[in-house]
PDB file of N, CA and C in Angstrom:
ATOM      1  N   UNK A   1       0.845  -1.181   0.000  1.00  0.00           N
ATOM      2  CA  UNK A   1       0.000   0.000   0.000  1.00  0.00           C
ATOM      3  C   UNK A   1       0.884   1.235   0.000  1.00  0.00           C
ATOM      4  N   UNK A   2       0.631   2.369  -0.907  1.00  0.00           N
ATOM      5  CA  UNK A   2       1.414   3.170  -1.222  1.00  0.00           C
ATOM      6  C   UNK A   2       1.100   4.275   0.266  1.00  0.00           C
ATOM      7  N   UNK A   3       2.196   5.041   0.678  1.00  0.00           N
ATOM      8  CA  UNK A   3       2.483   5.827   1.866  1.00  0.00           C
ATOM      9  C   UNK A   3       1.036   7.221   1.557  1.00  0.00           C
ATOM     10  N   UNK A   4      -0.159   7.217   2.298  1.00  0.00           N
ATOM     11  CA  UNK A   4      -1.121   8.108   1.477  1.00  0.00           C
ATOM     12  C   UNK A   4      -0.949   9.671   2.085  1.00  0.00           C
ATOM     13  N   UNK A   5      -1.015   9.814   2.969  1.00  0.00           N
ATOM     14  CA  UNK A   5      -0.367  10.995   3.564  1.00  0.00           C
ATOM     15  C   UNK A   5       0.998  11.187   4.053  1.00  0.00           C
ATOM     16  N   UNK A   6       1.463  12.668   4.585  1.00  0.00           N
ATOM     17  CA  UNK A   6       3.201  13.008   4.927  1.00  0.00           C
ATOM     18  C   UNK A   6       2.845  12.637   6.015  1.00  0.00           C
ATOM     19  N   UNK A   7       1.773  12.743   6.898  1.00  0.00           N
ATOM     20  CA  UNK A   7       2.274  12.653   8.095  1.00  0.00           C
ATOM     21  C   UNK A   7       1.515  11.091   8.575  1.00  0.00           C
ATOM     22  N   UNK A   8       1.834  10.377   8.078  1.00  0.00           N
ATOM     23  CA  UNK A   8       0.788   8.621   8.278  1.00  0.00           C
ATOM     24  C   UNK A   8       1.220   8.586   9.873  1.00  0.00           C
ATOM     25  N   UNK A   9      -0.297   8.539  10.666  1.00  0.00           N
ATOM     26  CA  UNK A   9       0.358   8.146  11.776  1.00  0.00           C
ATOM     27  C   UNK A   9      -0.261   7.186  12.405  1.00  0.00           C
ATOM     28  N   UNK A  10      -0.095   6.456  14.022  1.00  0.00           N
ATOM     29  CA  UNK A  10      -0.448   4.995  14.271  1.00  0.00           C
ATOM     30  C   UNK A  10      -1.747   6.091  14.711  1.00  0.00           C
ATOM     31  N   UNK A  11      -2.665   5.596  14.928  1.00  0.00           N
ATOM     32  CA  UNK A  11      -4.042   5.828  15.592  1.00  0.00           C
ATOM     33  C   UNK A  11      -4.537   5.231  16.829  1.00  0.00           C
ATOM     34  N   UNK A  12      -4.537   5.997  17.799  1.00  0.00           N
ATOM     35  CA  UNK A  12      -4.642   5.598  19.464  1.00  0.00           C
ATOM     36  C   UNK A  12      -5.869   5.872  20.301  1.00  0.00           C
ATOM     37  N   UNK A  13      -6.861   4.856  20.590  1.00  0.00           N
ATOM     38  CA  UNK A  13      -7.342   5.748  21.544  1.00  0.00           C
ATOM     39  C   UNK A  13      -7.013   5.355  22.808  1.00  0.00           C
ATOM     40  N   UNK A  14      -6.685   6.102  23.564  1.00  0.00           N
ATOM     41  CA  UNK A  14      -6.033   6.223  25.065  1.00  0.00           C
ATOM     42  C   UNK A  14      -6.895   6.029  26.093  1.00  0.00           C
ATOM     43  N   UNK A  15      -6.621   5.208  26.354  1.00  0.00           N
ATOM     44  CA  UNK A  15      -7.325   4.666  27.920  1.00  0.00           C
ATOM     45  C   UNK A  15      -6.954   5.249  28.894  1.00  0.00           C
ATOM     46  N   UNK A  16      -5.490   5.094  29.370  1.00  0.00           N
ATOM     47  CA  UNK A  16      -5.144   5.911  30.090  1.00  0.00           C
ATOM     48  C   UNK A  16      -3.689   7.031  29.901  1.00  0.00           C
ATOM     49  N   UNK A  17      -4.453   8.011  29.656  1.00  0.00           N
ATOM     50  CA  UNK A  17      -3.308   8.977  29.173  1.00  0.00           C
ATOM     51  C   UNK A  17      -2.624  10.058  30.065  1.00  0.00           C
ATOM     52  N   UNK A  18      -2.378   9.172  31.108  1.00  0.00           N
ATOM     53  CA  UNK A  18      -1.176   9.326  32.221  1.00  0.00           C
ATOM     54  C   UNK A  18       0.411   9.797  31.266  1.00  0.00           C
ATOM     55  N   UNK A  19       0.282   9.019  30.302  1.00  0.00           N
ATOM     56  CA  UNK A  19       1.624   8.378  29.547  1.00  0.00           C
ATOM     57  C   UNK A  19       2.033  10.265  28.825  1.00  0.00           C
ATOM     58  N   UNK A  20       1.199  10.906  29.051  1.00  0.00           N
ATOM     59  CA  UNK A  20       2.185  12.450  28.796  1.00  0.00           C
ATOM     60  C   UNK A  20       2.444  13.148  29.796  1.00  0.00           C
ATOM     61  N   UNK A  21       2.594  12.909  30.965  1.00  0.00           N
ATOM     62  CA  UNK A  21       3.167  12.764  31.965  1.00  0.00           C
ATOM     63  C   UNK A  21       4.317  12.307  32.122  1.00  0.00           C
ATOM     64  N   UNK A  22       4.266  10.619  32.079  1.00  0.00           N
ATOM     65  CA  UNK A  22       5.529   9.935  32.192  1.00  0.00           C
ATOM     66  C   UNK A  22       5.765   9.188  31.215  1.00  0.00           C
ATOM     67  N   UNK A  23       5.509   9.062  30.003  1.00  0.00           N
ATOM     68  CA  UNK A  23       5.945   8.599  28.723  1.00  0.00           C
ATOM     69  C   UNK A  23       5.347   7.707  28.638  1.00  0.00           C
ATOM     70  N   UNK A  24       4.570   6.879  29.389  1.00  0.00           N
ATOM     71  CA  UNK A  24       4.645   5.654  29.573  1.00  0.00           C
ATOM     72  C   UNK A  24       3.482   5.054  29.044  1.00  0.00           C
ATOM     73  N   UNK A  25       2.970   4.363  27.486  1.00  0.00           N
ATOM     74  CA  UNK A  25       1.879   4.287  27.121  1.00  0.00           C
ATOM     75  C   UNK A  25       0.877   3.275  27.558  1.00  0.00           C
ATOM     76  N   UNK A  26      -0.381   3.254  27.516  1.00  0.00           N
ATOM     77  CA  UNK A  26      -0.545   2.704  28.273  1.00  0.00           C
ATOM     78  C   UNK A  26      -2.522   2.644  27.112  1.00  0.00           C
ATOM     79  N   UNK A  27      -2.602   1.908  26.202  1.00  0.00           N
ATOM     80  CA  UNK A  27      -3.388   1.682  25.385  1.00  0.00           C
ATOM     81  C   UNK A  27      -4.498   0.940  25.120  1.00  0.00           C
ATOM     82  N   UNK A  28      -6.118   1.103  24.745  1.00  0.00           N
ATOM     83  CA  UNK A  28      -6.596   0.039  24.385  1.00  0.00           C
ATOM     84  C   UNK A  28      -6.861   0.842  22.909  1.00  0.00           C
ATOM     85  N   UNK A  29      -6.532  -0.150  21.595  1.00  0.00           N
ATOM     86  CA  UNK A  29      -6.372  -0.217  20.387  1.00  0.00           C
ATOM     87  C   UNK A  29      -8.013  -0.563  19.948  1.00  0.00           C
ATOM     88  N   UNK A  30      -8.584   1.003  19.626  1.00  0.00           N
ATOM     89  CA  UNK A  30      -9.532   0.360  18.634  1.00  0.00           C
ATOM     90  C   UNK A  30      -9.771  -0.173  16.867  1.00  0.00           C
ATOM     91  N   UNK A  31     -10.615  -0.656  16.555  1.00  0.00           N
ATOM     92  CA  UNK A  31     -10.420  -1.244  15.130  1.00  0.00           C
ATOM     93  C   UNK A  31     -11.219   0.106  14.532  1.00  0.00           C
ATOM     94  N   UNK A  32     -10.300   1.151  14.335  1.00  0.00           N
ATOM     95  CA  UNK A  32     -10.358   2.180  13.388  1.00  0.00           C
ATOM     96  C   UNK A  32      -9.612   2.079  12.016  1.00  0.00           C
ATOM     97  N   UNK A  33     -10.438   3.082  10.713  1.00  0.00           N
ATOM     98  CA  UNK A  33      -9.991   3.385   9.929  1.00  0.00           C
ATOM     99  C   UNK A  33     -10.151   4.741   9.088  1.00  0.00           C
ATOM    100  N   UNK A  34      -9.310   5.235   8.602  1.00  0.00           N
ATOM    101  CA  UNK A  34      -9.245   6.421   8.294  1.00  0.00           C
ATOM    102  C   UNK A  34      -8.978   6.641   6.634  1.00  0.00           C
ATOM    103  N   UNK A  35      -9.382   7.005   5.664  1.00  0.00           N
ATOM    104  CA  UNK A  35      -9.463   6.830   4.385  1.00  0.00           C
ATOM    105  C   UNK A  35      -8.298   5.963   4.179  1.00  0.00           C
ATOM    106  N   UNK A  36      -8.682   4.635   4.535  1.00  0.00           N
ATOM    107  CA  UNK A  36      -8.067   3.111   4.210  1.00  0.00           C
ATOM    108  C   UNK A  36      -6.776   2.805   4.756  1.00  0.00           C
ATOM    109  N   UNK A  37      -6.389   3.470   5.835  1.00  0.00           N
ATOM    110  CA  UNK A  37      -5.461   3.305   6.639  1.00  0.00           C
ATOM    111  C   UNK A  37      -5.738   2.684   7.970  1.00  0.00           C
ATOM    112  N   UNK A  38      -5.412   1.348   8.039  1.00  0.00           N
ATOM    113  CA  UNK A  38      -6.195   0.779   9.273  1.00  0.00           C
ATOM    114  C   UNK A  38      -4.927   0.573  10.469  1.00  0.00           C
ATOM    115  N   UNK A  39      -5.439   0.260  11.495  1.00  0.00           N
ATOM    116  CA  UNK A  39      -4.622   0.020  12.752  1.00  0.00           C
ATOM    117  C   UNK A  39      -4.735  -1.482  13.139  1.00  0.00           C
ATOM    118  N   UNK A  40      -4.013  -2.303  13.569  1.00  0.00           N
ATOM    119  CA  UNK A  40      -3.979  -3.640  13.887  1.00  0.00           C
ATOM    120  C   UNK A  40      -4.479  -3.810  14.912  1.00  0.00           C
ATOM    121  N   UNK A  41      -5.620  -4.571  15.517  1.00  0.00           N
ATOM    122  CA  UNK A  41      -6.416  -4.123  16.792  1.00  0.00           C
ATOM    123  C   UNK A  41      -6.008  -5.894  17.391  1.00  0.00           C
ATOM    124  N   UNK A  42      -5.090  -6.948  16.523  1.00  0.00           N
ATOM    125  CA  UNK A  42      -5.284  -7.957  17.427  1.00  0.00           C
ATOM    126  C   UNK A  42      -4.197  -8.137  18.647  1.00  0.00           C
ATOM    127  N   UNK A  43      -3.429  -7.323  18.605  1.00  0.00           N
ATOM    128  CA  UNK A  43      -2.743  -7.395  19.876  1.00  0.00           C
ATOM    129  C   UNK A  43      -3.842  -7.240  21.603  1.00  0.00           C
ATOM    130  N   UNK A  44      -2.687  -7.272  22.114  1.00  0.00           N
ATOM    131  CA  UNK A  44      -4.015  -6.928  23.640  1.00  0.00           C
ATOM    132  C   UNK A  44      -3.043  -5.970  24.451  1.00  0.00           C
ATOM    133  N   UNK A  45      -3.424  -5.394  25.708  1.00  0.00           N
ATOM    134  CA  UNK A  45      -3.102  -4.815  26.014  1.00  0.00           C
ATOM    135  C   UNK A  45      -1.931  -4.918  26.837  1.00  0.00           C
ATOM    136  N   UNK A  46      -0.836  -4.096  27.375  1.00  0.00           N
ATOM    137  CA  UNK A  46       0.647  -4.622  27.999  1.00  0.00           C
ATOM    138  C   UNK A  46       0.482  -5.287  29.014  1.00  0.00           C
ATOM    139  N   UNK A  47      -0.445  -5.421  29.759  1.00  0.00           N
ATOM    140  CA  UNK A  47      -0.557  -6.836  30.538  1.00  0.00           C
ATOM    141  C   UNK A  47      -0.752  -8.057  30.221  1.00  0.00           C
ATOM    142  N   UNK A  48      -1.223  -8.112  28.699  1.00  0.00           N
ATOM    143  CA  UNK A  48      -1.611  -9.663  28.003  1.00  0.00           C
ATOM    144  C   UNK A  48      -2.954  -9.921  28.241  1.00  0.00           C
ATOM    145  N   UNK A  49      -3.773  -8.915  28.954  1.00  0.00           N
ATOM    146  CA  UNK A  49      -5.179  -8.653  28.844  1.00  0.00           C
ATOM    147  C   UNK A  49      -6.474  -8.664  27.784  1.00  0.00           C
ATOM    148  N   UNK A  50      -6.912  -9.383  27.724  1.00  0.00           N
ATOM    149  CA  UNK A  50      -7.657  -9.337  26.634  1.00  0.00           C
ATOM    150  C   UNK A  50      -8.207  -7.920  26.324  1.00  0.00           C
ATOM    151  N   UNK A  51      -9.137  -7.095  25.688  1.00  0.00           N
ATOM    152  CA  UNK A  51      -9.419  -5.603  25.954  1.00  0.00           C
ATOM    153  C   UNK A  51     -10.212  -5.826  26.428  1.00  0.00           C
ATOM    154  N   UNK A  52     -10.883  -4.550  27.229  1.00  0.00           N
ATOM    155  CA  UNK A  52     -12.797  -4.768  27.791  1.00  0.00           C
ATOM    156  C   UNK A  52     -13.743  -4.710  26.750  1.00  0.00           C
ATOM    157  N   UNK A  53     -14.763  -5.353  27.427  1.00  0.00           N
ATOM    158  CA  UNK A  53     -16.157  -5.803  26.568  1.00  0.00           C
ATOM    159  C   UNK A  53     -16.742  -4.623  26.445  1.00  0.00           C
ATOM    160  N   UNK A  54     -16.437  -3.475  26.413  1.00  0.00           N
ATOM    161  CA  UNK A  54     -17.103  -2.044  26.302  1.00  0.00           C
ATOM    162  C   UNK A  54     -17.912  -1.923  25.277  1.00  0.00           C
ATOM    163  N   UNK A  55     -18.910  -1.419  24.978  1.00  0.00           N
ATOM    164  CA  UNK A  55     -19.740  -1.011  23.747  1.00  0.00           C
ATOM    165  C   UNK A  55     -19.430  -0.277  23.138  1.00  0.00           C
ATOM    166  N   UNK A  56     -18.605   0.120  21.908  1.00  0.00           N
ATOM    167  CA  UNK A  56     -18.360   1.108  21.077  1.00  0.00           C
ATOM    168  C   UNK A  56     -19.127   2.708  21.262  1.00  0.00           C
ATOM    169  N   UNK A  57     -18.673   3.505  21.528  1.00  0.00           N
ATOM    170  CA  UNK A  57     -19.527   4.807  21.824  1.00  0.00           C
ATOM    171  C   UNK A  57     -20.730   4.828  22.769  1.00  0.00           C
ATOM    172  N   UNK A  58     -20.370   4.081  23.528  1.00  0.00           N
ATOM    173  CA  UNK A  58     -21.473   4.237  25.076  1.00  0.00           C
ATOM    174  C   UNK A  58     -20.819   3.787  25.723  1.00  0.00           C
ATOM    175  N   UNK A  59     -21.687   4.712  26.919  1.00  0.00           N
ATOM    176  CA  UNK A  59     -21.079   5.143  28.242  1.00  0.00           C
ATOM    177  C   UNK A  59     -21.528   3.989  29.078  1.00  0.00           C
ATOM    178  N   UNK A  60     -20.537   3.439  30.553  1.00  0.00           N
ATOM    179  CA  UNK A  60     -20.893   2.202  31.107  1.00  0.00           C
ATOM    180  C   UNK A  60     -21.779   2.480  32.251  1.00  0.00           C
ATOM    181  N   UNK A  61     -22.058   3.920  32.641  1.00  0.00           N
ATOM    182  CA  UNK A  61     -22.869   4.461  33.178  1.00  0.00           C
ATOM    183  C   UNK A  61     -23.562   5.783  32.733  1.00  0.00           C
ATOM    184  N   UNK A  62     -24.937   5.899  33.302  1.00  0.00           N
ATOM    185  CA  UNK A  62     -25.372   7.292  33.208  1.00  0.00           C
ATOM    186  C   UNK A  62     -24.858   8.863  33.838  1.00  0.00           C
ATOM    187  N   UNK A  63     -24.559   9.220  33.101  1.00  0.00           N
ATOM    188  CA  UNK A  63     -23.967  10.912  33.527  1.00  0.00           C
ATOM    189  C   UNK A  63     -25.166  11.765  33.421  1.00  0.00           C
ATOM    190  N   UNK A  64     -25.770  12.377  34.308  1.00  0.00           N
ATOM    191  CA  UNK A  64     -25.730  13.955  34.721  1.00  0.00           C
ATOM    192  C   UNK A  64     -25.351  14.552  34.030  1.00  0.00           C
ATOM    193  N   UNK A  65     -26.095  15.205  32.979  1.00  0.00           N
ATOM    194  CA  UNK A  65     -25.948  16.336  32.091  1.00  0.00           C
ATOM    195  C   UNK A  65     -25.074  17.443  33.106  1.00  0.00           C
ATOM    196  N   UNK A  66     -25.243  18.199  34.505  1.00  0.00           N
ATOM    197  CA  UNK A  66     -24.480  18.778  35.082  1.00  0.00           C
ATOM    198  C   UNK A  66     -23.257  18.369  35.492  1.00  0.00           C
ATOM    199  N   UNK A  67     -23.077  17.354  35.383  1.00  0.00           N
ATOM    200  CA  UNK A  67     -21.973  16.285  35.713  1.00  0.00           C
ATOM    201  C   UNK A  67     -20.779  16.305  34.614  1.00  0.00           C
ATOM    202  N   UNK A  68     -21.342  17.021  33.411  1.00  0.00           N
ATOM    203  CA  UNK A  68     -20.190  16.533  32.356  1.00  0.00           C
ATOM    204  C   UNK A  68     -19.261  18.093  32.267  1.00  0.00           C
ATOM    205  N   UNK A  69     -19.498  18.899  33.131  1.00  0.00           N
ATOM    206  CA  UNK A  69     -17.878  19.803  33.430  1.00  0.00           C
ATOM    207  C   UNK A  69     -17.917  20.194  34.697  1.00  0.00           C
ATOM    208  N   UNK A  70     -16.806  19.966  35.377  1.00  0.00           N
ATOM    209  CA  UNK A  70     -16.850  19.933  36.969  1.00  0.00           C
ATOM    210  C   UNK A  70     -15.804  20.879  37.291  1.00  0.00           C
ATOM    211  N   UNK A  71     -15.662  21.851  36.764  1.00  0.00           N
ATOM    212  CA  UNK A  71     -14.421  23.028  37.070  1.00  0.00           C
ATOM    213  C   UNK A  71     -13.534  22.740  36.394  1.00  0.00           C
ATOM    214  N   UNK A  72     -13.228  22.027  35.293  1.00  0.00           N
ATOM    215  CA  UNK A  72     -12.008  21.525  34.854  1.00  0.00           C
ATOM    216  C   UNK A  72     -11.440  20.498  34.912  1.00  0.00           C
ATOM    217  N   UNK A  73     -11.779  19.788  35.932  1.00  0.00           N
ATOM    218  CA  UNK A  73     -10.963  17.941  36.290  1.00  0.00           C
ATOM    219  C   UNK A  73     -11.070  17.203  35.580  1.00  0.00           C
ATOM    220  N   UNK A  74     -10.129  16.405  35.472  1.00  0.00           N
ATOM    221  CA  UNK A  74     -10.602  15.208  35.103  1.00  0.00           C
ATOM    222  C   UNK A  74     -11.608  14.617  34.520  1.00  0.00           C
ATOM    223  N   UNK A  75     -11.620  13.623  33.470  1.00  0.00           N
ATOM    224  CA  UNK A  75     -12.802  12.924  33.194  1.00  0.00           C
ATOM    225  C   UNK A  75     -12.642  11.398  33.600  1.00  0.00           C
ATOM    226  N   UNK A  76     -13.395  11.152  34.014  1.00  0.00           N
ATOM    227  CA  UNK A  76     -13.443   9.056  34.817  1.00  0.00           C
ATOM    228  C   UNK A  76     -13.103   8.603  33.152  1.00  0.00           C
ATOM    229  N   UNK A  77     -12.157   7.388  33.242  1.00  0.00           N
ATOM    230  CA  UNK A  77     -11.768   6.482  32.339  1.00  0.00           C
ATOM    231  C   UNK A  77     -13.324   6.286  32.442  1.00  0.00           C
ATOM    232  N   UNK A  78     -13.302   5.868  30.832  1.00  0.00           N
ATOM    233  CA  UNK A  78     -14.733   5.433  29.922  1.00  0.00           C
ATOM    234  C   UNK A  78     -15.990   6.129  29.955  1.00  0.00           C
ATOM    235  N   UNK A  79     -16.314   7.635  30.421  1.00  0.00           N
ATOM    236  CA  UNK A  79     -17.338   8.799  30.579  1.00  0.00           C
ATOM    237  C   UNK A  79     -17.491   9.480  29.395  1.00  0.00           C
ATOM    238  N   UNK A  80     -16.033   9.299  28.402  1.00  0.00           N
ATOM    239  CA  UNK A  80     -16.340   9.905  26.997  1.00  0.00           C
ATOM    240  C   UNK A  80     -15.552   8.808  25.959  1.00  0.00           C
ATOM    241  N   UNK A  81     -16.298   7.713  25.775  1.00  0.00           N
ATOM    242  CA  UNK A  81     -15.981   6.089  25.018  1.00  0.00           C
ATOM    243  C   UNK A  81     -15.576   6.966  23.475  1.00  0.00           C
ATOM    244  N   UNK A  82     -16.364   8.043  22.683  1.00  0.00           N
ATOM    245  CA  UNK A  82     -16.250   8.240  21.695  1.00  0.00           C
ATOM    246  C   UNK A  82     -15.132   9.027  21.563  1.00  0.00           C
ATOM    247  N   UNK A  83     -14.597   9.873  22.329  1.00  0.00           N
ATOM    248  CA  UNK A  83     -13.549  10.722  21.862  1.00  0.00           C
ATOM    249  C   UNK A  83     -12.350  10.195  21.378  1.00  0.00           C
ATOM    250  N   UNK A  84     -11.707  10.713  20.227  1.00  0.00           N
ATOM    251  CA  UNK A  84     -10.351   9.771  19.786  1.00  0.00           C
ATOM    252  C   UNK A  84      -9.032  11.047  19.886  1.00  0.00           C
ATOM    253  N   UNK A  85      -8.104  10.585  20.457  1.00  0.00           N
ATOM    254  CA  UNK A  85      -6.756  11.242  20.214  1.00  0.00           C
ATOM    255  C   UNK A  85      -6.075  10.657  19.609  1.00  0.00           C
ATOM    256  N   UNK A  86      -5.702  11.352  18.653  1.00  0.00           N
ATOM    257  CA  UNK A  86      -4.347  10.850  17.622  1.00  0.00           C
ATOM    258  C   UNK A  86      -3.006  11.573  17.570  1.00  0.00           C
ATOM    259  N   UNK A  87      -2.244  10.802  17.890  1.00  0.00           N
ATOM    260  CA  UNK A  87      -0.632  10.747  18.580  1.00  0.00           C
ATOM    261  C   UNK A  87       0.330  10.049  17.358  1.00  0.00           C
ATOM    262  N   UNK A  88       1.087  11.389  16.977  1.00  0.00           N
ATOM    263  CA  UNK A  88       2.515  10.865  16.823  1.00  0.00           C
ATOM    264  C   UNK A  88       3.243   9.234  17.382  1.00  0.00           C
ATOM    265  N   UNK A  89       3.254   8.488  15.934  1.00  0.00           N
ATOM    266  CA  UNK A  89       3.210   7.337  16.825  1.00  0.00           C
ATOM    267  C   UNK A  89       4.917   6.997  16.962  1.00  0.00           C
ATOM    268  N   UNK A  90       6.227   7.651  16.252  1.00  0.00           N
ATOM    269  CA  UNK A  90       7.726   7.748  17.115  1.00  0.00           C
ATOM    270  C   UNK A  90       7.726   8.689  18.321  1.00  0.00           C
ATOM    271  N   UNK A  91       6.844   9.823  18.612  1.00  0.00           N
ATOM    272  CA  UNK A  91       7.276  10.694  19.549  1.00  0.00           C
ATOM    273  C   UNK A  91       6.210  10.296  20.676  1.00  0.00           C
ATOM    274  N   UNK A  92       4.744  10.006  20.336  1.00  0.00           N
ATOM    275  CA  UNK A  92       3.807  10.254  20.808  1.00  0.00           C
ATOM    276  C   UNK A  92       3.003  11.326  21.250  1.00  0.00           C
ATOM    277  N   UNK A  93       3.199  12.055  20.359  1.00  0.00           N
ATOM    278  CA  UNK A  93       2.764  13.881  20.807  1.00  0.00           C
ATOM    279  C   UNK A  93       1.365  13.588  20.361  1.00  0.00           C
ATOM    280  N   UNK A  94       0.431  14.433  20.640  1.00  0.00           N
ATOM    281  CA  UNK A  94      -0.796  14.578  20.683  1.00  0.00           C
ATOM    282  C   UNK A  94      -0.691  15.233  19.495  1.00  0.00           C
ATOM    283  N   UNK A  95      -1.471  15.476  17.725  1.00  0.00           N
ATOM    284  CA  UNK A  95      -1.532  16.318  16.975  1.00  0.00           C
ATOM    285  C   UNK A  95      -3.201  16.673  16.688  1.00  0.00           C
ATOM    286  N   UNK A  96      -3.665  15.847  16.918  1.00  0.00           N
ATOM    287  CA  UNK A  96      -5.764  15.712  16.823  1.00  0.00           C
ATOM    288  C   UNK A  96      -6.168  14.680  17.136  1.00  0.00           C
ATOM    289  N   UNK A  97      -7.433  15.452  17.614  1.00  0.00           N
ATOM    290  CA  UNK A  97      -8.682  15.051  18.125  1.00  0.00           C
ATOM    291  C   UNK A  97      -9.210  14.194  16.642  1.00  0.00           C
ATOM    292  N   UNK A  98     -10.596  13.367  17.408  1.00  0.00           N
ATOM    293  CA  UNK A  98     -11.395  13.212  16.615  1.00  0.00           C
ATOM    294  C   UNK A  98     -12.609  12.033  17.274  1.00  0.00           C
ATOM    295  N   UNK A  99     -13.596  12.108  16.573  1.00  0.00           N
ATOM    296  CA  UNK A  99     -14.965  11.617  17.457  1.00  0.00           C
ATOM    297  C   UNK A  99     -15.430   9.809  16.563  1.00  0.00           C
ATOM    298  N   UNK A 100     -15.419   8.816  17.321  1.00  0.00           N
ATOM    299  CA  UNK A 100     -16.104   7.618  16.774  1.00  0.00           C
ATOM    300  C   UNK A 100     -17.525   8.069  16.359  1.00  0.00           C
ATOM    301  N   UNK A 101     -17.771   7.541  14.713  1.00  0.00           N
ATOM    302  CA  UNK A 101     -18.871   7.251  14.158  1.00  0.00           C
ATOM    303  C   UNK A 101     -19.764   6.521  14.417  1.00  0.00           C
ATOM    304  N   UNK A 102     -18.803   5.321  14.301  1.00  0.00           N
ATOM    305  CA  UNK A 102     -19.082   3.857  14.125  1.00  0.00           C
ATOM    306  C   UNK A 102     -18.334   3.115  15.030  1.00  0.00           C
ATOM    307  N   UNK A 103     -18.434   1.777  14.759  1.00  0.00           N
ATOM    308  CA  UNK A 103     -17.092   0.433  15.430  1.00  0.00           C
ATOM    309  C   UNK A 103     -15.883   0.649  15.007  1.00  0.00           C
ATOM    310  N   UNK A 104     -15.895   1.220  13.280  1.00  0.00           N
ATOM    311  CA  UNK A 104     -14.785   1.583  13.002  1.00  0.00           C
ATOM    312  C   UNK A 104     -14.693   2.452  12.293  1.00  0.00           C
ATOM    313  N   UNK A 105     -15.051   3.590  12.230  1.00  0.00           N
ATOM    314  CA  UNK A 105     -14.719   4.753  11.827  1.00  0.00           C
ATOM    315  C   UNK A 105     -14.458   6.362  12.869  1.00  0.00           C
ATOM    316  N   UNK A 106     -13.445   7.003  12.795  1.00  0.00           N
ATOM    317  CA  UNK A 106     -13.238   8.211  13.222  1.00  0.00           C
ATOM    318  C   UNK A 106     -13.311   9.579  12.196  1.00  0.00           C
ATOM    319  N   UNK A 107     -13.907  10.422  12.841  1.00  0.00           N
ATOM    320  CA  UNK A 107     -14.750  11.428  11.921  1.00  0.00           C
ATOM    321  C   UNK A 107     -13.250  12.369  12.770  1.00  0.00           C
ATOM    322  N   UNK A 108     -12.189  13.031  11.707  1.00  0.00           N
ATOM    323  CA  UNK A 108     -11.630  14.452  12.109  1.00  0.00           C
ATOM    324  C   UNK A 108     -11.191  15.056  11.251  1.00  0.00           C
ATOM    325  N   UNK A 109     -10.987  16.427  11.727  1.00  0.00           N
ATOM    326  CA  UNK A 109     -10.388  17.593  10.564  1.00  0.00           C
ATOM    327  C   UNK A 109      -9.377  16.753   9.652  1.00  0.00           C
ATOM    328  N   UNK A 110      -9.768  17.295   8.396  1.00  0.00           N
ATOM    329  CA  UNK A 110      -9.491  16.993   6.982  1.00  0.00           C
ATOM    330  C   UNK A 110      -7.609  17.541   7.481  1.00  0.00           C
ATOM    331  N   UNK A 111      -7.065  18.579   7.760  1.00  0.00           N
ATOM    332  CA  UNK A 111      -5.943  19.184   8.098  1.00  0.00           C
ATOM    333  C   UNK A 111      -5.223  17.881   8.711  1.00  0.00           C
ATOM    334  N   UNK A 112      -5.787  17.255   9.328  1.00  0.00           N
ATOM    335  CA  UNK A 112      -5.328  15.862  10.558  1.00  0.00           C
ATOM    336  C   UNK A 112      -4.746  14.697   9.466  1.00  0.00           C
ATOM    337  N   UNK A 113      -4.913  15.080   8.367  1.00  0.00           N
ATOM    338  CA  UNK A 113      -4.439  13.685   7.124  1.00  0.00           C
ATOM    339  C   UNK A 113      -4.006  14.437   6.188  1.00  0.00           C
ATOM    340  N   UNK A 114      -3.927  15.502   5.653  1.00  0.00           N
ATOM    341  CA  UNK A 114      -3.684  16.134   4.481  1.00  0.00           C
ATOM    342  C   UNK A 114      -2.137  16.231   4.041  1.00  0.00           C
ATOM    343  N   UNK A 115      -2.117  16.247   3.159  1.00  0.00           N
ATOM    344  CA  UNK A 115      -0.500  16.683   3.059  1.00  0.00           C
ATOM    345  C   UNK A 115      -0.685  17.564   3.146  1.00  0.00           C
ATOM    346  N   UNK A 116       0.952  18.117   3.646  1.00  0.00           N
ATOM    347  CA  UNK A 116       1.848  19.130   4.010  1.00  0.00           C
ATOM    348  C   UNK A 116       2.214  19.961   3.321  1.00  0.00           C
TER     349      UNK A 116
END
């Protein structure tokens, strides 16, 4: 498969993103794709964990519409299942956002794939 964008990068969504803090990644790999650039989702996670049985874009509990900004803190692992960060996958820098469609699709700025 020919190289489709300059900046091809791995596609992450972060479970726990402690790891820009202390480098230290720490991943569950969804089966995304991005105009035909896919990510390998059969590995498991660095414990040898299978991944969780989570439902693609739902929440494992109900939130409180007042509940979803609390001064700034934190958000509880799995309160926003759809949000995707996409990371530099030699450095791991954060470059964009982007939101699950589907099981496997991520919807983000056109700028986030384009050449350079």
């Amino acid at each position: 498969m020919q190289k489709m964008y300059a900046r091809q990068q791995h596609i992450v969504s972060c479970f726990d993103c402690s790891f820009l803090r202390s480098l230290t990644l720490i991943a569950i790999f969804l089966p995304v794709i991005i105009f035909g650039f896919s990510v390998d989702t059969s590995s498991r996670n660095e414990e040898g964990l299978a991944r969780h049985n989570w439902s693609c874009g739902r929440r494992q509990k109900k939130v409180n519409v007042s509940e979803r900004i609390v001064n700034g803190s934190e958000a509880v692992h799995g309160d926003w299942p759809w949000v995707v960060g996409l990371y530099n996958k030699s450095s791991c820098v954060h470059f964009c956002g982007g939101v699950l469609i589907s099981e496997r699709i991520v919807l983000t700025a056109a700028h986030c794939v384009m050449y350079e």
